[in-house]
N, C-alpha and C. Protein backbone atom coordinates (compact mmCIF):
# COMPACT_ATOMS: atom_id res chain seq x y z
N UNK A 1 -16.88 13.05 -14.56
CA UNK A 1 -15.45 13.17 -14.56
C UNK A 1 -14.96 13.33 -16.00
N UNK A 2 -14.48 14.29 -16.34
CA UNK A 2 -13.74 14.81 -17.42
C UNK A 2 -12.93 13.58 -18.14
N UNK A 3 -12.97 13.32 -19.47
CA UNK A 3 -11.95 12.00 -20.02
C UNK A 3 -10.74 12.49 -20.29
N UNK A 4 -9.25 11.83 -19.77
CA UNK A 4 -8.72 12.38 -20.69
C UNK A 4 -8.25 11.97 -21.46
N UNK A 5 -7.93 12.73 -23.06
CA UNK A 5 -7.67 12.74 -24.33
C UNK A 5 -6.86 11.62 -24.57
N UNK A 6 -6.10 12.32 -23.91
CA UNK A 6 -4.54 11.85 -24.16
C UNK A 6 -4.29 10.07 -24.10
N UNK A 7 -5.30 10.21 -22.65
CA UNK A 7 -5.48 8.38 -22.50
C UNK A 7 -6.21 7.88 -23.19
N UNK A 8 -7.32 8.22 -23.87
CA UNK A 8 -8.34 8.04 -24.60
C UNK A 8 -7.72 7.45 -25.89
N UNK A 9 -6.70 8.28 -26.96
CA UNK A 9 -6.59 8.08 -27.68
C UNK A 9 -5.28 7.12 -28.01
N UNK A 10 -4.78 7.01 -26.75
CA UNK A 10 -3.66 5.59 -26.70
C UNK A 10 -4.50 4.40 -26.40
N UNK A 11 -5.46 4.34 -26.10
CA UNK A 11 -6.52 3.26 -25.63
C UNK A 11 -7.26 3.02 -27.50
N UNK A 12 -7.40 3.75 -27.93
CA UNK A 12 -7.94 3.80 -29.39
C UNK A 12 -7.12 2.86 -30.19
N UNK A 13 -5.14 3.70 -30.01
CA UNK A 13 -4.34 2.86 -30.78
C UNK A 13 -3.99 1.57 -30.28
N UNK A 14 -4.35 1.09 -29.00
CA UNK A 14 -3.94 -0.43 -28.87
C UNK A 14 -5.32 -1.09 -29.64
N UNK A 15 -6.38 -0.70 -29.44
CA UNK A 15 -7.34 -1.29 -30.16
C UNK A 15 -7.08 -1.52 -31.74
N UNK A 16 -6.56 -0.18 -32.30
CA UNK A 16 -6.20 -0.60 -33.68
C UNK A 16 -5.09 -1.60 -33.74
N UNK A 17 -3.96 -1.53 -33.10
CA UNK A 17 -2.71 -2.72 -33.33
C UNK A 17 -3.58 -4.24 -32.55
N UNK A 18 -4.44 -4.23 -31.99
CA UNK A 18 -5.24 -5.50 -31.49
C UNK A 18 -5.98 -6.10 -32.50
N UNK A 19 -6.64 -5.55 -32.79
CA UNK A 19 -7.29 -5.76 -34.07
C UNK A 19 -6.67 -6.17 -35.82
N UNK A 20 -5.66 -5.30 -35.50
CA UNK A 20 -4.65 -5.48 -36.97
C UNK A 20 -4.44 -6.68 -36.67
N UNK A 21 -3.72 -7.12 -35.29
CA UNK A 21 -3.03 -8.60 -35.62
C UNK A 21 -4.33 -9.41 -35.58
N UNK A 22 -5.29 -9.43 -35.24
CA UNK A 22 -5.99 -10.49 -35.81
C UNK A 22 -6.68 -10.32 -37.40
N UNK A 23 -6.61 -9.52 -37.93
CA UNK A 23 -6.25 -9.85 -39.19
C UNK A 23 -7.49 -8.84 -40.00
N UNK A 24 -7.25 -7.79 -38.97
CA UNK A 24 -8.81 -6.62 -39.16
C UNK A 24 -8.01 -5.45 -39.46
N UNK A 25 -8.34 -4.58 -40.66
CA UNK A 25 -7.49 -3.39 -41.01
C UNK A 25 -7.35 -2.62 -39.77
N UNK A 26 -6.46 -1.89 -39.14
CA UNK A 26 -6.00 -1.10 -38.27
C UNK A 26 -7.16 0.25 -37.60
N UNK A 27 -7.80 0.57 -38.68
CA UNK A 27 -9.22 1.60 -38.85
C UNK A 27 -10.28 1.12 -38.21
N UNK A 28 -10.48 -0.12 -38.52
CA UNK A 28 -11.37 -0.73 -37.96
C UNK A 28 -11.54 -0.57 -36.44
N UNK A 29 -10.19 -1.10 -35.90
CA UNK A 29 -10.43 -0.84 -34.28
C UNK A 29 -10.13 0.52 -33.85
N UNK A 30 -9.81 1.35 -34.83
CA UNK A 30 -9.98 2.91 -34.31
C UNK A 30 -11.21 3.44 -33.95
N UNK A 31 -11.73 2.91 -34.94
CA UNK A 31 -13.61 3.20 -34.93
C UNK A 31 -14.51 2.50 -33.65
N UNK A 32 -13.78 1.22 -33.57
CA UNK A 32 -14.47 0.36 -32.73
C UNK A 32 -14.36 1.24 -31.19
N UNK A 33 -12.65 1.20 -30.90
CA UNK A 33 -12.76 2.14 -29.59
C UNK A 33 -12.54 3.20 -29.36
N UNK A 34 -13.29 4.12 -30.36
CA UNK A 34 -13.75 5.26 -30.29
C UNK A 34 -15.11 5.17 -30.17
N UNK A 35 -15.90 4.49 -30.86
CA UNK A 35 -17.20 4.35 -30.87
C UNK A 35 -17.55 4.02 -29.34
N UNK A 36 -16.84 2.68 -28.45
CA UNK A 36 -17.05 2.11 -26.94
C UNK A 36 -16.35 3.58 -26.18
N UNK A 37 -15.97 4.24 -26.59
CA UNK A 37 -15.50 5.30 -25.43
C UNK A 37 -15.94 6.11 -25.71
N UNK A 38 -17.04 6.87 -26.66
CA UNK A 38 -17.61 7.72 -26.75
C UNK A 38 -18.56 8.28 -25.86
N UNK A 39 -18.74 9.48 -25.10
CA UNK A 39 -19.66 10.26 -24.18
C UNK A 39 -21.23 10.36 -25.20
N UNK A 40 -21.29 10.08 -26.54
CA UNK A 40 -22.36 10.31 -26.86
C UNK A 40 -22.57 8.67 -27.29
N UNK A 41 -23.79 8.51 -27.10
CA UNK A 41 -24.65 7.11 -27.38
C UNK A 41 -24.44 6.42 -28.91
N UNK A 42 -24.61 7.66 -29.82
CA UNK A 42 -24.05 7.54 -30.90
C UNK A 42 -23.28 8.65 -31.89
N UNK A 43 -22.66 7.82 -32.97
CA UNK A 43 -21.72 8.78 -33.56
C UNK A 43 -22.45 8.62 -35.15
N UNK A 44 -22.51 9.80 -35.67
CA UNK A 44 -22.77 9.83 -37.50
C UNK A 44 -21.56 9.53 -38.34
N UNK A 45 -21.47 9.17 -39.40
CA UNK A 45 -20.46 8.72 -40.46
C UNK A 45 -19.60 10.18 -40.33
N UNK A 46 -20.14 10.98 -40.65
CA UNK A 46 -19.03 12.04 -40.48
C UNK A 46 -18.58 12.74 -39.45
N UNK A 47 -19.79 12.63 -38.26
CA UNK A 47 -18.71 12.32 -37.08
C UNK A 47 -17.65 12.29 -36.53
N UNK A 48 -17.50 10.42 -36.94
CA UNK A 48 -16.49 9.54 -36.85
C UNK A 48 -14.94 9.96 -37.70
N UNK A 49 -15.61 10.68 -39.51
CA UNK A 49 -14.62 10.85 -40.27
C UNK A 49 -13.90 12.01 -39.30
N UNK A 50 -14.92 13.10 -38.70
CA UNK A 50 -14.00 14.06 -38.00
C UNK A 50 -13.44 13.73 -37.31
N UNK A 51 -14.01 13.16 -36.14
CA UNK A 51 -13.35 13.32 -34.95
C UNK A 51 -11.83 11.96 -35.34
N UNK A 52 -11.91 11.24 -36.03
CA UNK A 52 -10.69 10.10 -36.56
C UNK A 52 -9.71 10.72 -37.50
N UNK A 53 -10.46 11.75 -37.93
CA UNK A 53 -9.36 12.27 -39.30
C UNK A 53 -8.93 11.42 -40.17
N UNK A 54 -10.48 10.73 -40.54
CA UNK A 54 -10.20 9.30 -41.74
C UNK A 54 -11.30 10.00 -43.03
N UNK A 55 -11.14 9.31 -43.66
CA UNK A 55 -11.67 9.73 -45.33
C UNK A 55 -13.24 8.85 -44.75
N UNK A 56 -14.62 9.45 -45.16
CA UNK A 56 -15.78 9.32 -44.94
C UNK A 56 -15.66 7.54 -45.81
N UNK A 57 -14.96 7.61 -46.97
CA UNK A 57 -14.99 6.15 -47.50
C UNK A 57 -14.23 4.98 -46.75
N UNK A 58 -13.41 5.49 -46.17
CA UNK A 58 -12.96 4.83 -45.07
C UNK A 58 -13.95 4.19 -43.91
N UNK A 59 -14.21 5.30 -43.37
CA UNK A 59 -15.37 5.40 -42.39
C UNK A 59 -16.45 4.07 -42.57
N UNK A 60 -17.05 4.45 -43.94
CA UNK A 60 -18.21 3.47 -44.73
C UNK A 60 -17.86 2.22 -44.51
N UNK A 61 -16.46 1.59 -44.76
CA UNK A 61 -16.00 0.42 -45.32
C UNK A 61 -16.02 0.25 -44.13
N UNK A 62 -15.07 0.84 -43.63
CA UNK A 62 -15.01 -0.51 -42.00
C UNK A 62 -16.00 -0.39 -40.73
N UNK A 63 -16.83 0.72 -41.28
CA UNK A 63 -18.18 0.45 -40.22
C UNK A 63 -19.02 -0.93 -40.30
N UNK A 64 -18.64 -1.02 -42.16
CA UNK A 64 -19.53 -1.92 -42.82
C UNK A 64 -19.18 -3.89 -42.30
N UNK A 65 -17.56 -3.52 -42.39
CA UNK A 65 -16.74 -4.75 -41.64
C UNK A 65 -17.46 -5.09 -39.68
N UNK A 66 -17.42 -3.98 -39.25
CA UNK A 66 -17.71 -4.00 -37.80
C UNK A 66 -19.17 -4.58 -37.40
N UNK A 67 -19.94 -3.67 -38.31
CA UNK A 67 -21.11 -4.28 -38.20
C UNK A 67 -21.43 -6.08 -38.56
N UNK A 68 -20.64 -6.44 -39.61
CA UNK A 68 -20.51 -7.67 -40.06
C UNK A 68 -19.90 -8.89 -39.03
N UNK A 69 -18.98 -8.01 -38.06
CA UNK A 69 -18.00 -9.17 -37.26
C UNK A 69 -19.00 -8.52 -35.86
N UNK A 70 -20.10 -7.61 -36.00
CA UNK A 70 -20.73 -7.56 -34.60
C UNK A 70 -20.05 -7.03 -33.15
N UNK A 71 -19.36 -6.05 -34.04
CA UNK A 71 -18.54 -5.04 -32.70
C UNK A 71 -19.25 -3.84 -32.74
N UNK A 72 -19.94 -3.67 -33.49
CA UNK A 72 -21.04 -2.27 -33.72
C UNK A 72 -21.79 -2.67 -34.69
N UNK A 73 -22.82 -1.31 -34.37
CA UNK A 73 -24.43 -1.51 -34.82
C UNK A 73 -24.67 -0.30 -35.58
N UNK A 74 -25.93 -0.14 -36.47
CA UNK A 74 -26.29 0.88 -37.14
C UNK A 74 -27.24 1.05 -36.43
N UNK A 75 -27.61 2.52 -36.13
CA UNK A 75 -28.51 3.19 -34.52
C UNK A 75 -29.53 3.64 -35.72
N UNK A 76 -30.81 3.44 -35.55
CA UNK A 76 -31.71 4.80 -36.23
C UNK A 76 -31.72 5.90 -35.15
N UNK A 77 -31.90 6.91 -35.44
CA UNK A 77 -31.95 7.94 -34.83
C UNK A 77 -32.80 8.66 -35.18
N UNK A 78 -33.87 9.17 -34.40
CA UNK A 78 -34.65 10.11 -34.65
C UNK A 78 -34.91 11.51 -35.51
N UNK A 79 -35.84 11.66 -36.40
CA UNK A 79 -35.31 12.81 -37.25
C UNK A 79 -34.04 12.78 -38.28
N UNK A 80 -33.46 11.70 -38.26
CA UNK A 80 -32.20 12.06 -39.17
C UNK A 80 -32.07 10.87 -39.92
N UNK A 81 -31.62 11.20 -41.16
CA UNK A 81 -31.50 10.25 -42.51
C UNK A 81 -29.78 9.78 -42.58
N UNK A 82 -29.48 10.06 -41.90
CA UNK A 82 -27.91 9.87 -41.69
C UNK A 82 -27.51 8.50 -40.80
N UNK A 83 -26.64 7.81 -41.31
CA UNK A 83 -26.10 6.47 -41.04
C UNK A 83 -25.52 7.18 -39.62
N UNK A 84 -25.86 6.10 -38.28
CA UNK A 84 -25.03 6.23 -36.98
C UNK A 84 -24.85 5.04 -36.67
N UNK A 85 -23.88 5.02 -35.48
CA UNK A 85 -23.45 3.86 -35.07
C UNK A 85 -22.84 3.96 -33.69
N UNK A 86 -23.03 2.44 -32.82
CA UNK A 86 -22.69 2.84 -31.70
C UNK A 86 -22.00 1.39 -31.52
N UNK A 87 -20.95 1.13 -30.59
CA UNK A 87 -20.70 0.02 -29.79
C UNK A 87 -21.59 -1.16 -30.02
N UNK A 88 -21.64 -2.28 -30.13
CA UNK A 88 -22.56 -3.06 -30.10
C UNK A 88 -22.74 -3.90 -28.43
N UNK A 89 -23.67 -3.33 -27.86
CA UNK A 89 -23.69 -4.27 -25.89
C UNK A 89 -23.36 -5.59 -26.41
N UNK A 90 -23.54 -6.09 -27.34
CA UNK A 90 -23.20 -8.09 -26.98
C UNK A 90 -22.18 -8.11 -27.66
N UNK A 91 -21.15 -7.56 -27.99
CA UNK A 91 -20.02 -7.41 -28.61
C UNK A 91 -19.23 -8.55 -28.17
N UNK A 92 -19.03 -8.77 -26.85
CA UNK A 92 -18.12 -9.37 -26.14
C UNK A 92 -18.36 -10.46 -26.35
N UNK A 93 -20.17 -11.15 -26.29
CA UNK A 93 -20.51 -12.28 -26.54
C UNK A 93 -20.28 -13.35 -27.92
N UNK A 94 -20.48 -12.24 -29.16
CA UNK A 94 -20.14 -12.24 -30.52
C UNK A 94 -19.06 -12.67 -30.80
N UNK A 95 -18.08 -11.93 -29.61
CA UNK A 95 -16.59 -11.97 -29.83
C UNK A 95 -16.25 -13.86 -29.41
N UNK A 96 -16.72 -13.95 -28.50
CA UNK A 96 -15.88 -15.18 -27.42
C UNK A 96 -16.73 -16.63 -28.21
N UNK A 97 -18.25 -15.85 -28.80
CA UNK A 97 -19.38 -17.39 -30.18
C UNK A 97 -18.15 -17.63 -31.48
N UNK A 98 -17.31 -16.09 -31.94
CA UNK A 98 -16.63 -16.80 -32.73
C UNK A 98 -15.01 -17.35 -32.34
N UNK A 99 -14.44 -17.12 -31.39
CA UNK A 99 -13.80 -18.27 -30.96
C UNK A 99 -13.83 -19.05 -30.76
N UNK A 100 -15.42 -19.53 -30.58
CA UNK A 100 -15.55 -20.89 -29.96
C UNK A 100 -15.49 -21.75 -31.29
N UNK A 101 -16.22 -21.23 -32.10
CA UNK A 101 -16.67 -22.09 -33.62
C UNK A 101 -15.40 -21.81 -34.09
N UNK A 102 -14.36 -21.20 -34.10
CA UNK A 102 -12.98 -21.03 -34.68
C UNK A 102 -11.73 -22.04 -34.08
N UNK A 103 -12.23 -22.29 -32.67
CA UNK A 103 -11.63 -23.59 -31.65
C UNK A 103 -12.45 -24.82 -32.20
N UNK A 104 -13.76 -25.00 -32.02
CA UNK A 104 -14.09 -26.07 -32.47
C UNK A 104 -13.39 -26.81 -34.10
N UNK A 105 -13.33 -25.27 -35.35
CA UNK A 105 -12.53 -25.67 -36.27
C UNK A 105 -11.48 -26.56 -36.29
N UNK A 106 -10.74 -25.46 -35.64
CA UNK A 106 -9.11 -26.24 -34.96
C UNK A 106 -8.95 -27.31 -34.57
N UNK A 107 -10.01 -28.11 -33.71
CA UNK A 107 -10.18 -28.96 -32.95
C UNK A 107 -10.14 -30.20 -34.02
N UNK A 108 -11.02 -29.61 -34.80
CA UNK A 108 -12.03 -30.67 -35.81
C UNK A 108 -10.90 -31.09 -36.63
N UNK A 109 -9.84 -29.81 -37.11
CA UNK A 109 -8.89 -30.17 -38.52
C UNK A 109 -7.61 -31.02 -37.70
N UNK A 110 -7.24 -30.91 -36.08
CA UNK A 110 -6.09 -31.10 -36.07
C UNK A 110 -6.63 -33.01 -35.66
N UNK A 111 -8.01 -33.29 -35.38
CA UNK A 111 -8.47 -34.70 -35.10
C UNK A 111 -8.35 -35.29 -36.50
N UNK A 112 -8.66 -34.60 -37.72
CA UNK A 112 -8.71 -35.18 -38.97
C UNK A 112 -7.28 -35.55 -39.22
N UNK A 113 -6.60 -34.50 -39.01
CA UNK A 113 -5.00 -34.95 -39.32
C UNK A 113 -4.47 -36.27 -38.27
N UNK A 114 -5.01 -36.59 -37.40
CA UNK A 114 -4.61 -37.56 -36.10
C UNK A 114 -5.15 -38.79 -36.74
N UNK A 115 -5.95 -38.63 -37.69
CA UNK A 115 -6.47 -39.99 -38.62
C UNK A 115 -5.99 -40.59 -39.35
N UNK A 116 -4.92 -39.16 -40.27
CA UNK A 116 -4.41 -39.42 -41.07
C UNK A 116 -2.91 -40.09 -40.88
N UNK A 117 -2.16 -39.78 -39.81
CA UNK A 117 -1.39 -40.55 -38.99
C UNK A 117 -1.00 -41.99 -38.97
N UNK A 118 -0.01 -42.37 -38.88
CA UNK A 118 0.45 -43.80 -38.42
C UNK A 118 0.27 -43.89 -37.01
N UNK A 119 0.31 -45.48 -36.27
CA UNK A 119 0.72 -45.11 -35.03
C UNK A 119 2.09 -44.63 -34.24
N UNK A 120 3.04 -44.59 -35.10
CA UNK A 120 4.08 -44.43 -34.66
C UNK A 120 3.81 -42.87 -34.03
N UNK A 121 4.98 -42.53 -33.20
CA UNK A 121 4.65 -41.40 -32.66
C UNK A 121 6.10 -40.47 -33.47
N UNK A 122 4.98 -39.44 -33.70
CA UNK A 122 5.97 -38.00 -34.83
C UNK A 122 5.92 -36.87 -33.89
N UNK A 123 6.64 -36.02 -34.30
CA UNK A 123 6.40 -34.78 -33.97
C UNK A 123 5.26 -34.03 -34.48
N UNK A 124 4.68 -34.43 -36.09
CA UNK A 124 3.24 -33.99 -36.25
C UNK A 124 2.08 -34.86 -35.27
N UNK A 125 2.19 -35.95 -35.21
CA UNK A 125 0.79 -36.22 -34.46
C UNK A 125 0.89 -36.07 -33.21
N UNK A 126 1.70 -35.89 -32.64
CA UNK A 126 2.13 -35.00 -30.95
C UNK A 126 1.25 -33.43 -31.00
N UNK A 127 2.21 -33.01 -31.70
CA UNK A 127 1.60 -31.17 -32.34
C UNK A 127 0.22 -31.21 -32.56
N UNK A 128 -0.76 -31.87 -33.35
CA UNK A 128 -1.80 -32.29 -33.41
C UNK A 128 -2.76 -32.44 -32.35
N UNK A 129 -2.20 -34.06 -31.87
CA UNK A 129 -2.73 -34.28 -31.09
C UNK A 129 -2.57 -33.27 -29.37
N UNK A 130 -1.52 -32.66 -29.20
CA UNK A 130 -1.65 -31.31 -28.28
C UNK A 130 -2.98 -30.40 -28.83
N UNK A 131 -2.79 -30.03 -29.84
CA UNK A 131 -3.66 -28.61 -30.61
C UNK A 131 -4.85 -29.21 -30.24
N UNK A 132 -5.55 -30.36 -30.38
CA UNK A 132 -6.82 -31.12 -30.63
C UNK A 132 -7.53 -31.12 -29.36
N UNK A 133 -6.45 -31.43 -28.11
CA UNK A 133 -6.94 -31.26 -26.56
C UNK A 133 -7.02 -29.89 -26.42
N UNK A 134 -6.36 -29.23 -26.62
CA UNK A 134 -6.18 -27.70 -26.10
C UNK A 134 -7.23 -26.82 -26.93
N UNK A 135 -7.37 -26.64 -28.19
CA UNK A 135 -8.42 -26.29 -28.86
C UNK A 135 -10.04 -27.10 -28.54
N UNK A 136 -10.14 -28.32 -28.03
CA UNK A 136 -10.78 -28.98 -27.34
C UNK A 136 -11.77 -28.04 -26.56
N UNK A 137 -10.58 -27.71 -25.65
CA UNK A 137 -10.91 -27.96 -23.77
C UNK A 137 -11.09 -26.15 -24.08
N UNK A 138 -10.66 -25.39 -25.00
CA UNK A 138 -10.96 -24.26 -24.54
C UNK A 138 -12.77 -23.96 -25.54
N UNK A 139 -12.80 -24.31 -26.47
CA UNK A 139 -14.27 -24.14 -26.91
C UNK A 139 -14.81 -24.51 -25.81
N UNK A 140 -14.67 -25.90 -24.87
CA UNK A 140 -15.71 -26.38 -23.70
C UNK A 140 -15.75 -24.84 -22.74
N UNK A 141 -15.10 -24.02 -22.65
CA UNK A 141 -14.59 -22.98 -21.92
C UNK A 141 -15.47 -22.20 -22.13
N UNK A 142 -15.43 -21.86 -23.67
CA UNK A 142 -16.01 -20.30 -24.36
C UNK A 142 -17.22 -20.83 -24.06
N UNK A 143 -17.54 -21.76 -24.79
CA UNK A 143 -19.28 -22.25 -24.86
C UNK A 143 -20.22 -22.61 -23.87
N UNK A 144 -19.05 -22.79 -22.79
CA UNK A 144 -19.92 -22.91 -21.33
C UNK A 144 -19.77 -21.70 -20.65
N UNK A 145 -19.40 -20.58 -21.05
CA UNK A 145 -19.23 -19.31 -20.44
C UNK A 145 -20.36 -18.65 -21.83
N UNK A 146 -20.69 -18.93 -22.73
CA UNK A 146 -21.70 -18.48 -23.24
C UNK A 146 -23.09 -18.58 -23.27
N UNK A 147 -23.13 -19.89 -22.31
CA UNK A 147 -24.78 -20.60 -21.37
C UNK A 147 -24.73 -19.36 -20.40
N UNK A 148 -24.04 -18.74 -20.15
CA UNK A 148 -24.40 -17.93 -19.28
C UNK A 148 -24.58 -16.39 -19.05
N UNK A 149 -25.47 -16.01 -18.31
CA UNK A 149 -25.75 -14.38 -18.71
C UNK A 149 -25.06 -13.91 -17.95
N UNK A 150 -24.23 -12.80 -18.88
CA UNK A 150 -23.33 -11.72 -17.94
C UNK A 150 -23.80 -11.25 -16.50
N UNK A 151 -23.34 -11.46 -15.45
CA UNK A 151 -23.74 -10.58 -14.06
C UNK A 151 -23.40 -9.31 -14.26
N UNK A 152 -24.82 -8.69 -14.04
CA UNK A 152 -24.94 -6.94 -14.04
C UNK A 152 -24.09 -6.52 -12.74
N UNK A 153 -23.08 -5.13 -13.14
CA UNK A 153 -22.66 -4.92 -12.14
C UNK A 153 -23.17 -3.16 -11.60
């Protein structure tokens, strides 16, 4: 079935504004879901610069970021001396290990502040102590959904 474009590449830009707000240059998730929606397995650095209409140094840098945060991979490819890259399959998993250690953070700083506390009751050790259960209970979430292997569908 034929892709089309048009949807393709509004699916690209929510990835980039998804990505921006968590605090990833905008390019980055252009690449990312272009790379996951791509018909070919993999894409070359200039490729990517074409088919994105981004500067090849562009390209470099935030392949280099992606690969680092484990949303894509560097492919060898047969016969060719040229940097490729594709989607990374455990992407999702990568994604939900660093929420968990980013919840556990949360968890950890807003219990330290609950120490630091009187007993009286504030509006900070309320706020806290909310953040501390809730950042809590959702690492128990991520990390027990990461004991487990994706069902093939």
């Amino acid at each position: 079935m034929p892709v089309d474009q048009q949807r393709r590449a509004e699916y690209v830009e929510r990835w980039a504004r998804l990505l921006e707000s968590q605090g990833e240059p905008r390019i980055a998730g252009r690449i990312y879901a272009h790379l996951a929606t791509a018909a070919e397995p993999w894409l070359s650095l200039n490729n990517l610069s074409e088919q994105l209409d981004i500067s090849r140094g562009s390209v470099s840098t935030n392949t280099r970021r992606l690969i680092d945060i484990g949303l894509i991979a560097r492919v060898a490819v047969p016969g060719s001396r040229r940097e490729h890259y594709a989607a990374d399959a455990d992407a999702a998993r990568g994604m939900i290990r660093r929420a968990a250690t980013a919840s556990r953070a949360l968890e950890a700083l807003a219990r330290e502040g609950l120490d630091l506390q009187t007993d009286q009751p504030t509006a900070g050790n309320e706020s806290l102590r909310i953040m501390a259960d809730l950042y809590g209970q959702l690492a128990e979430v991520l990390e027990r959904d990461l004991e487990h292997e994706p069902v093939a569908q």
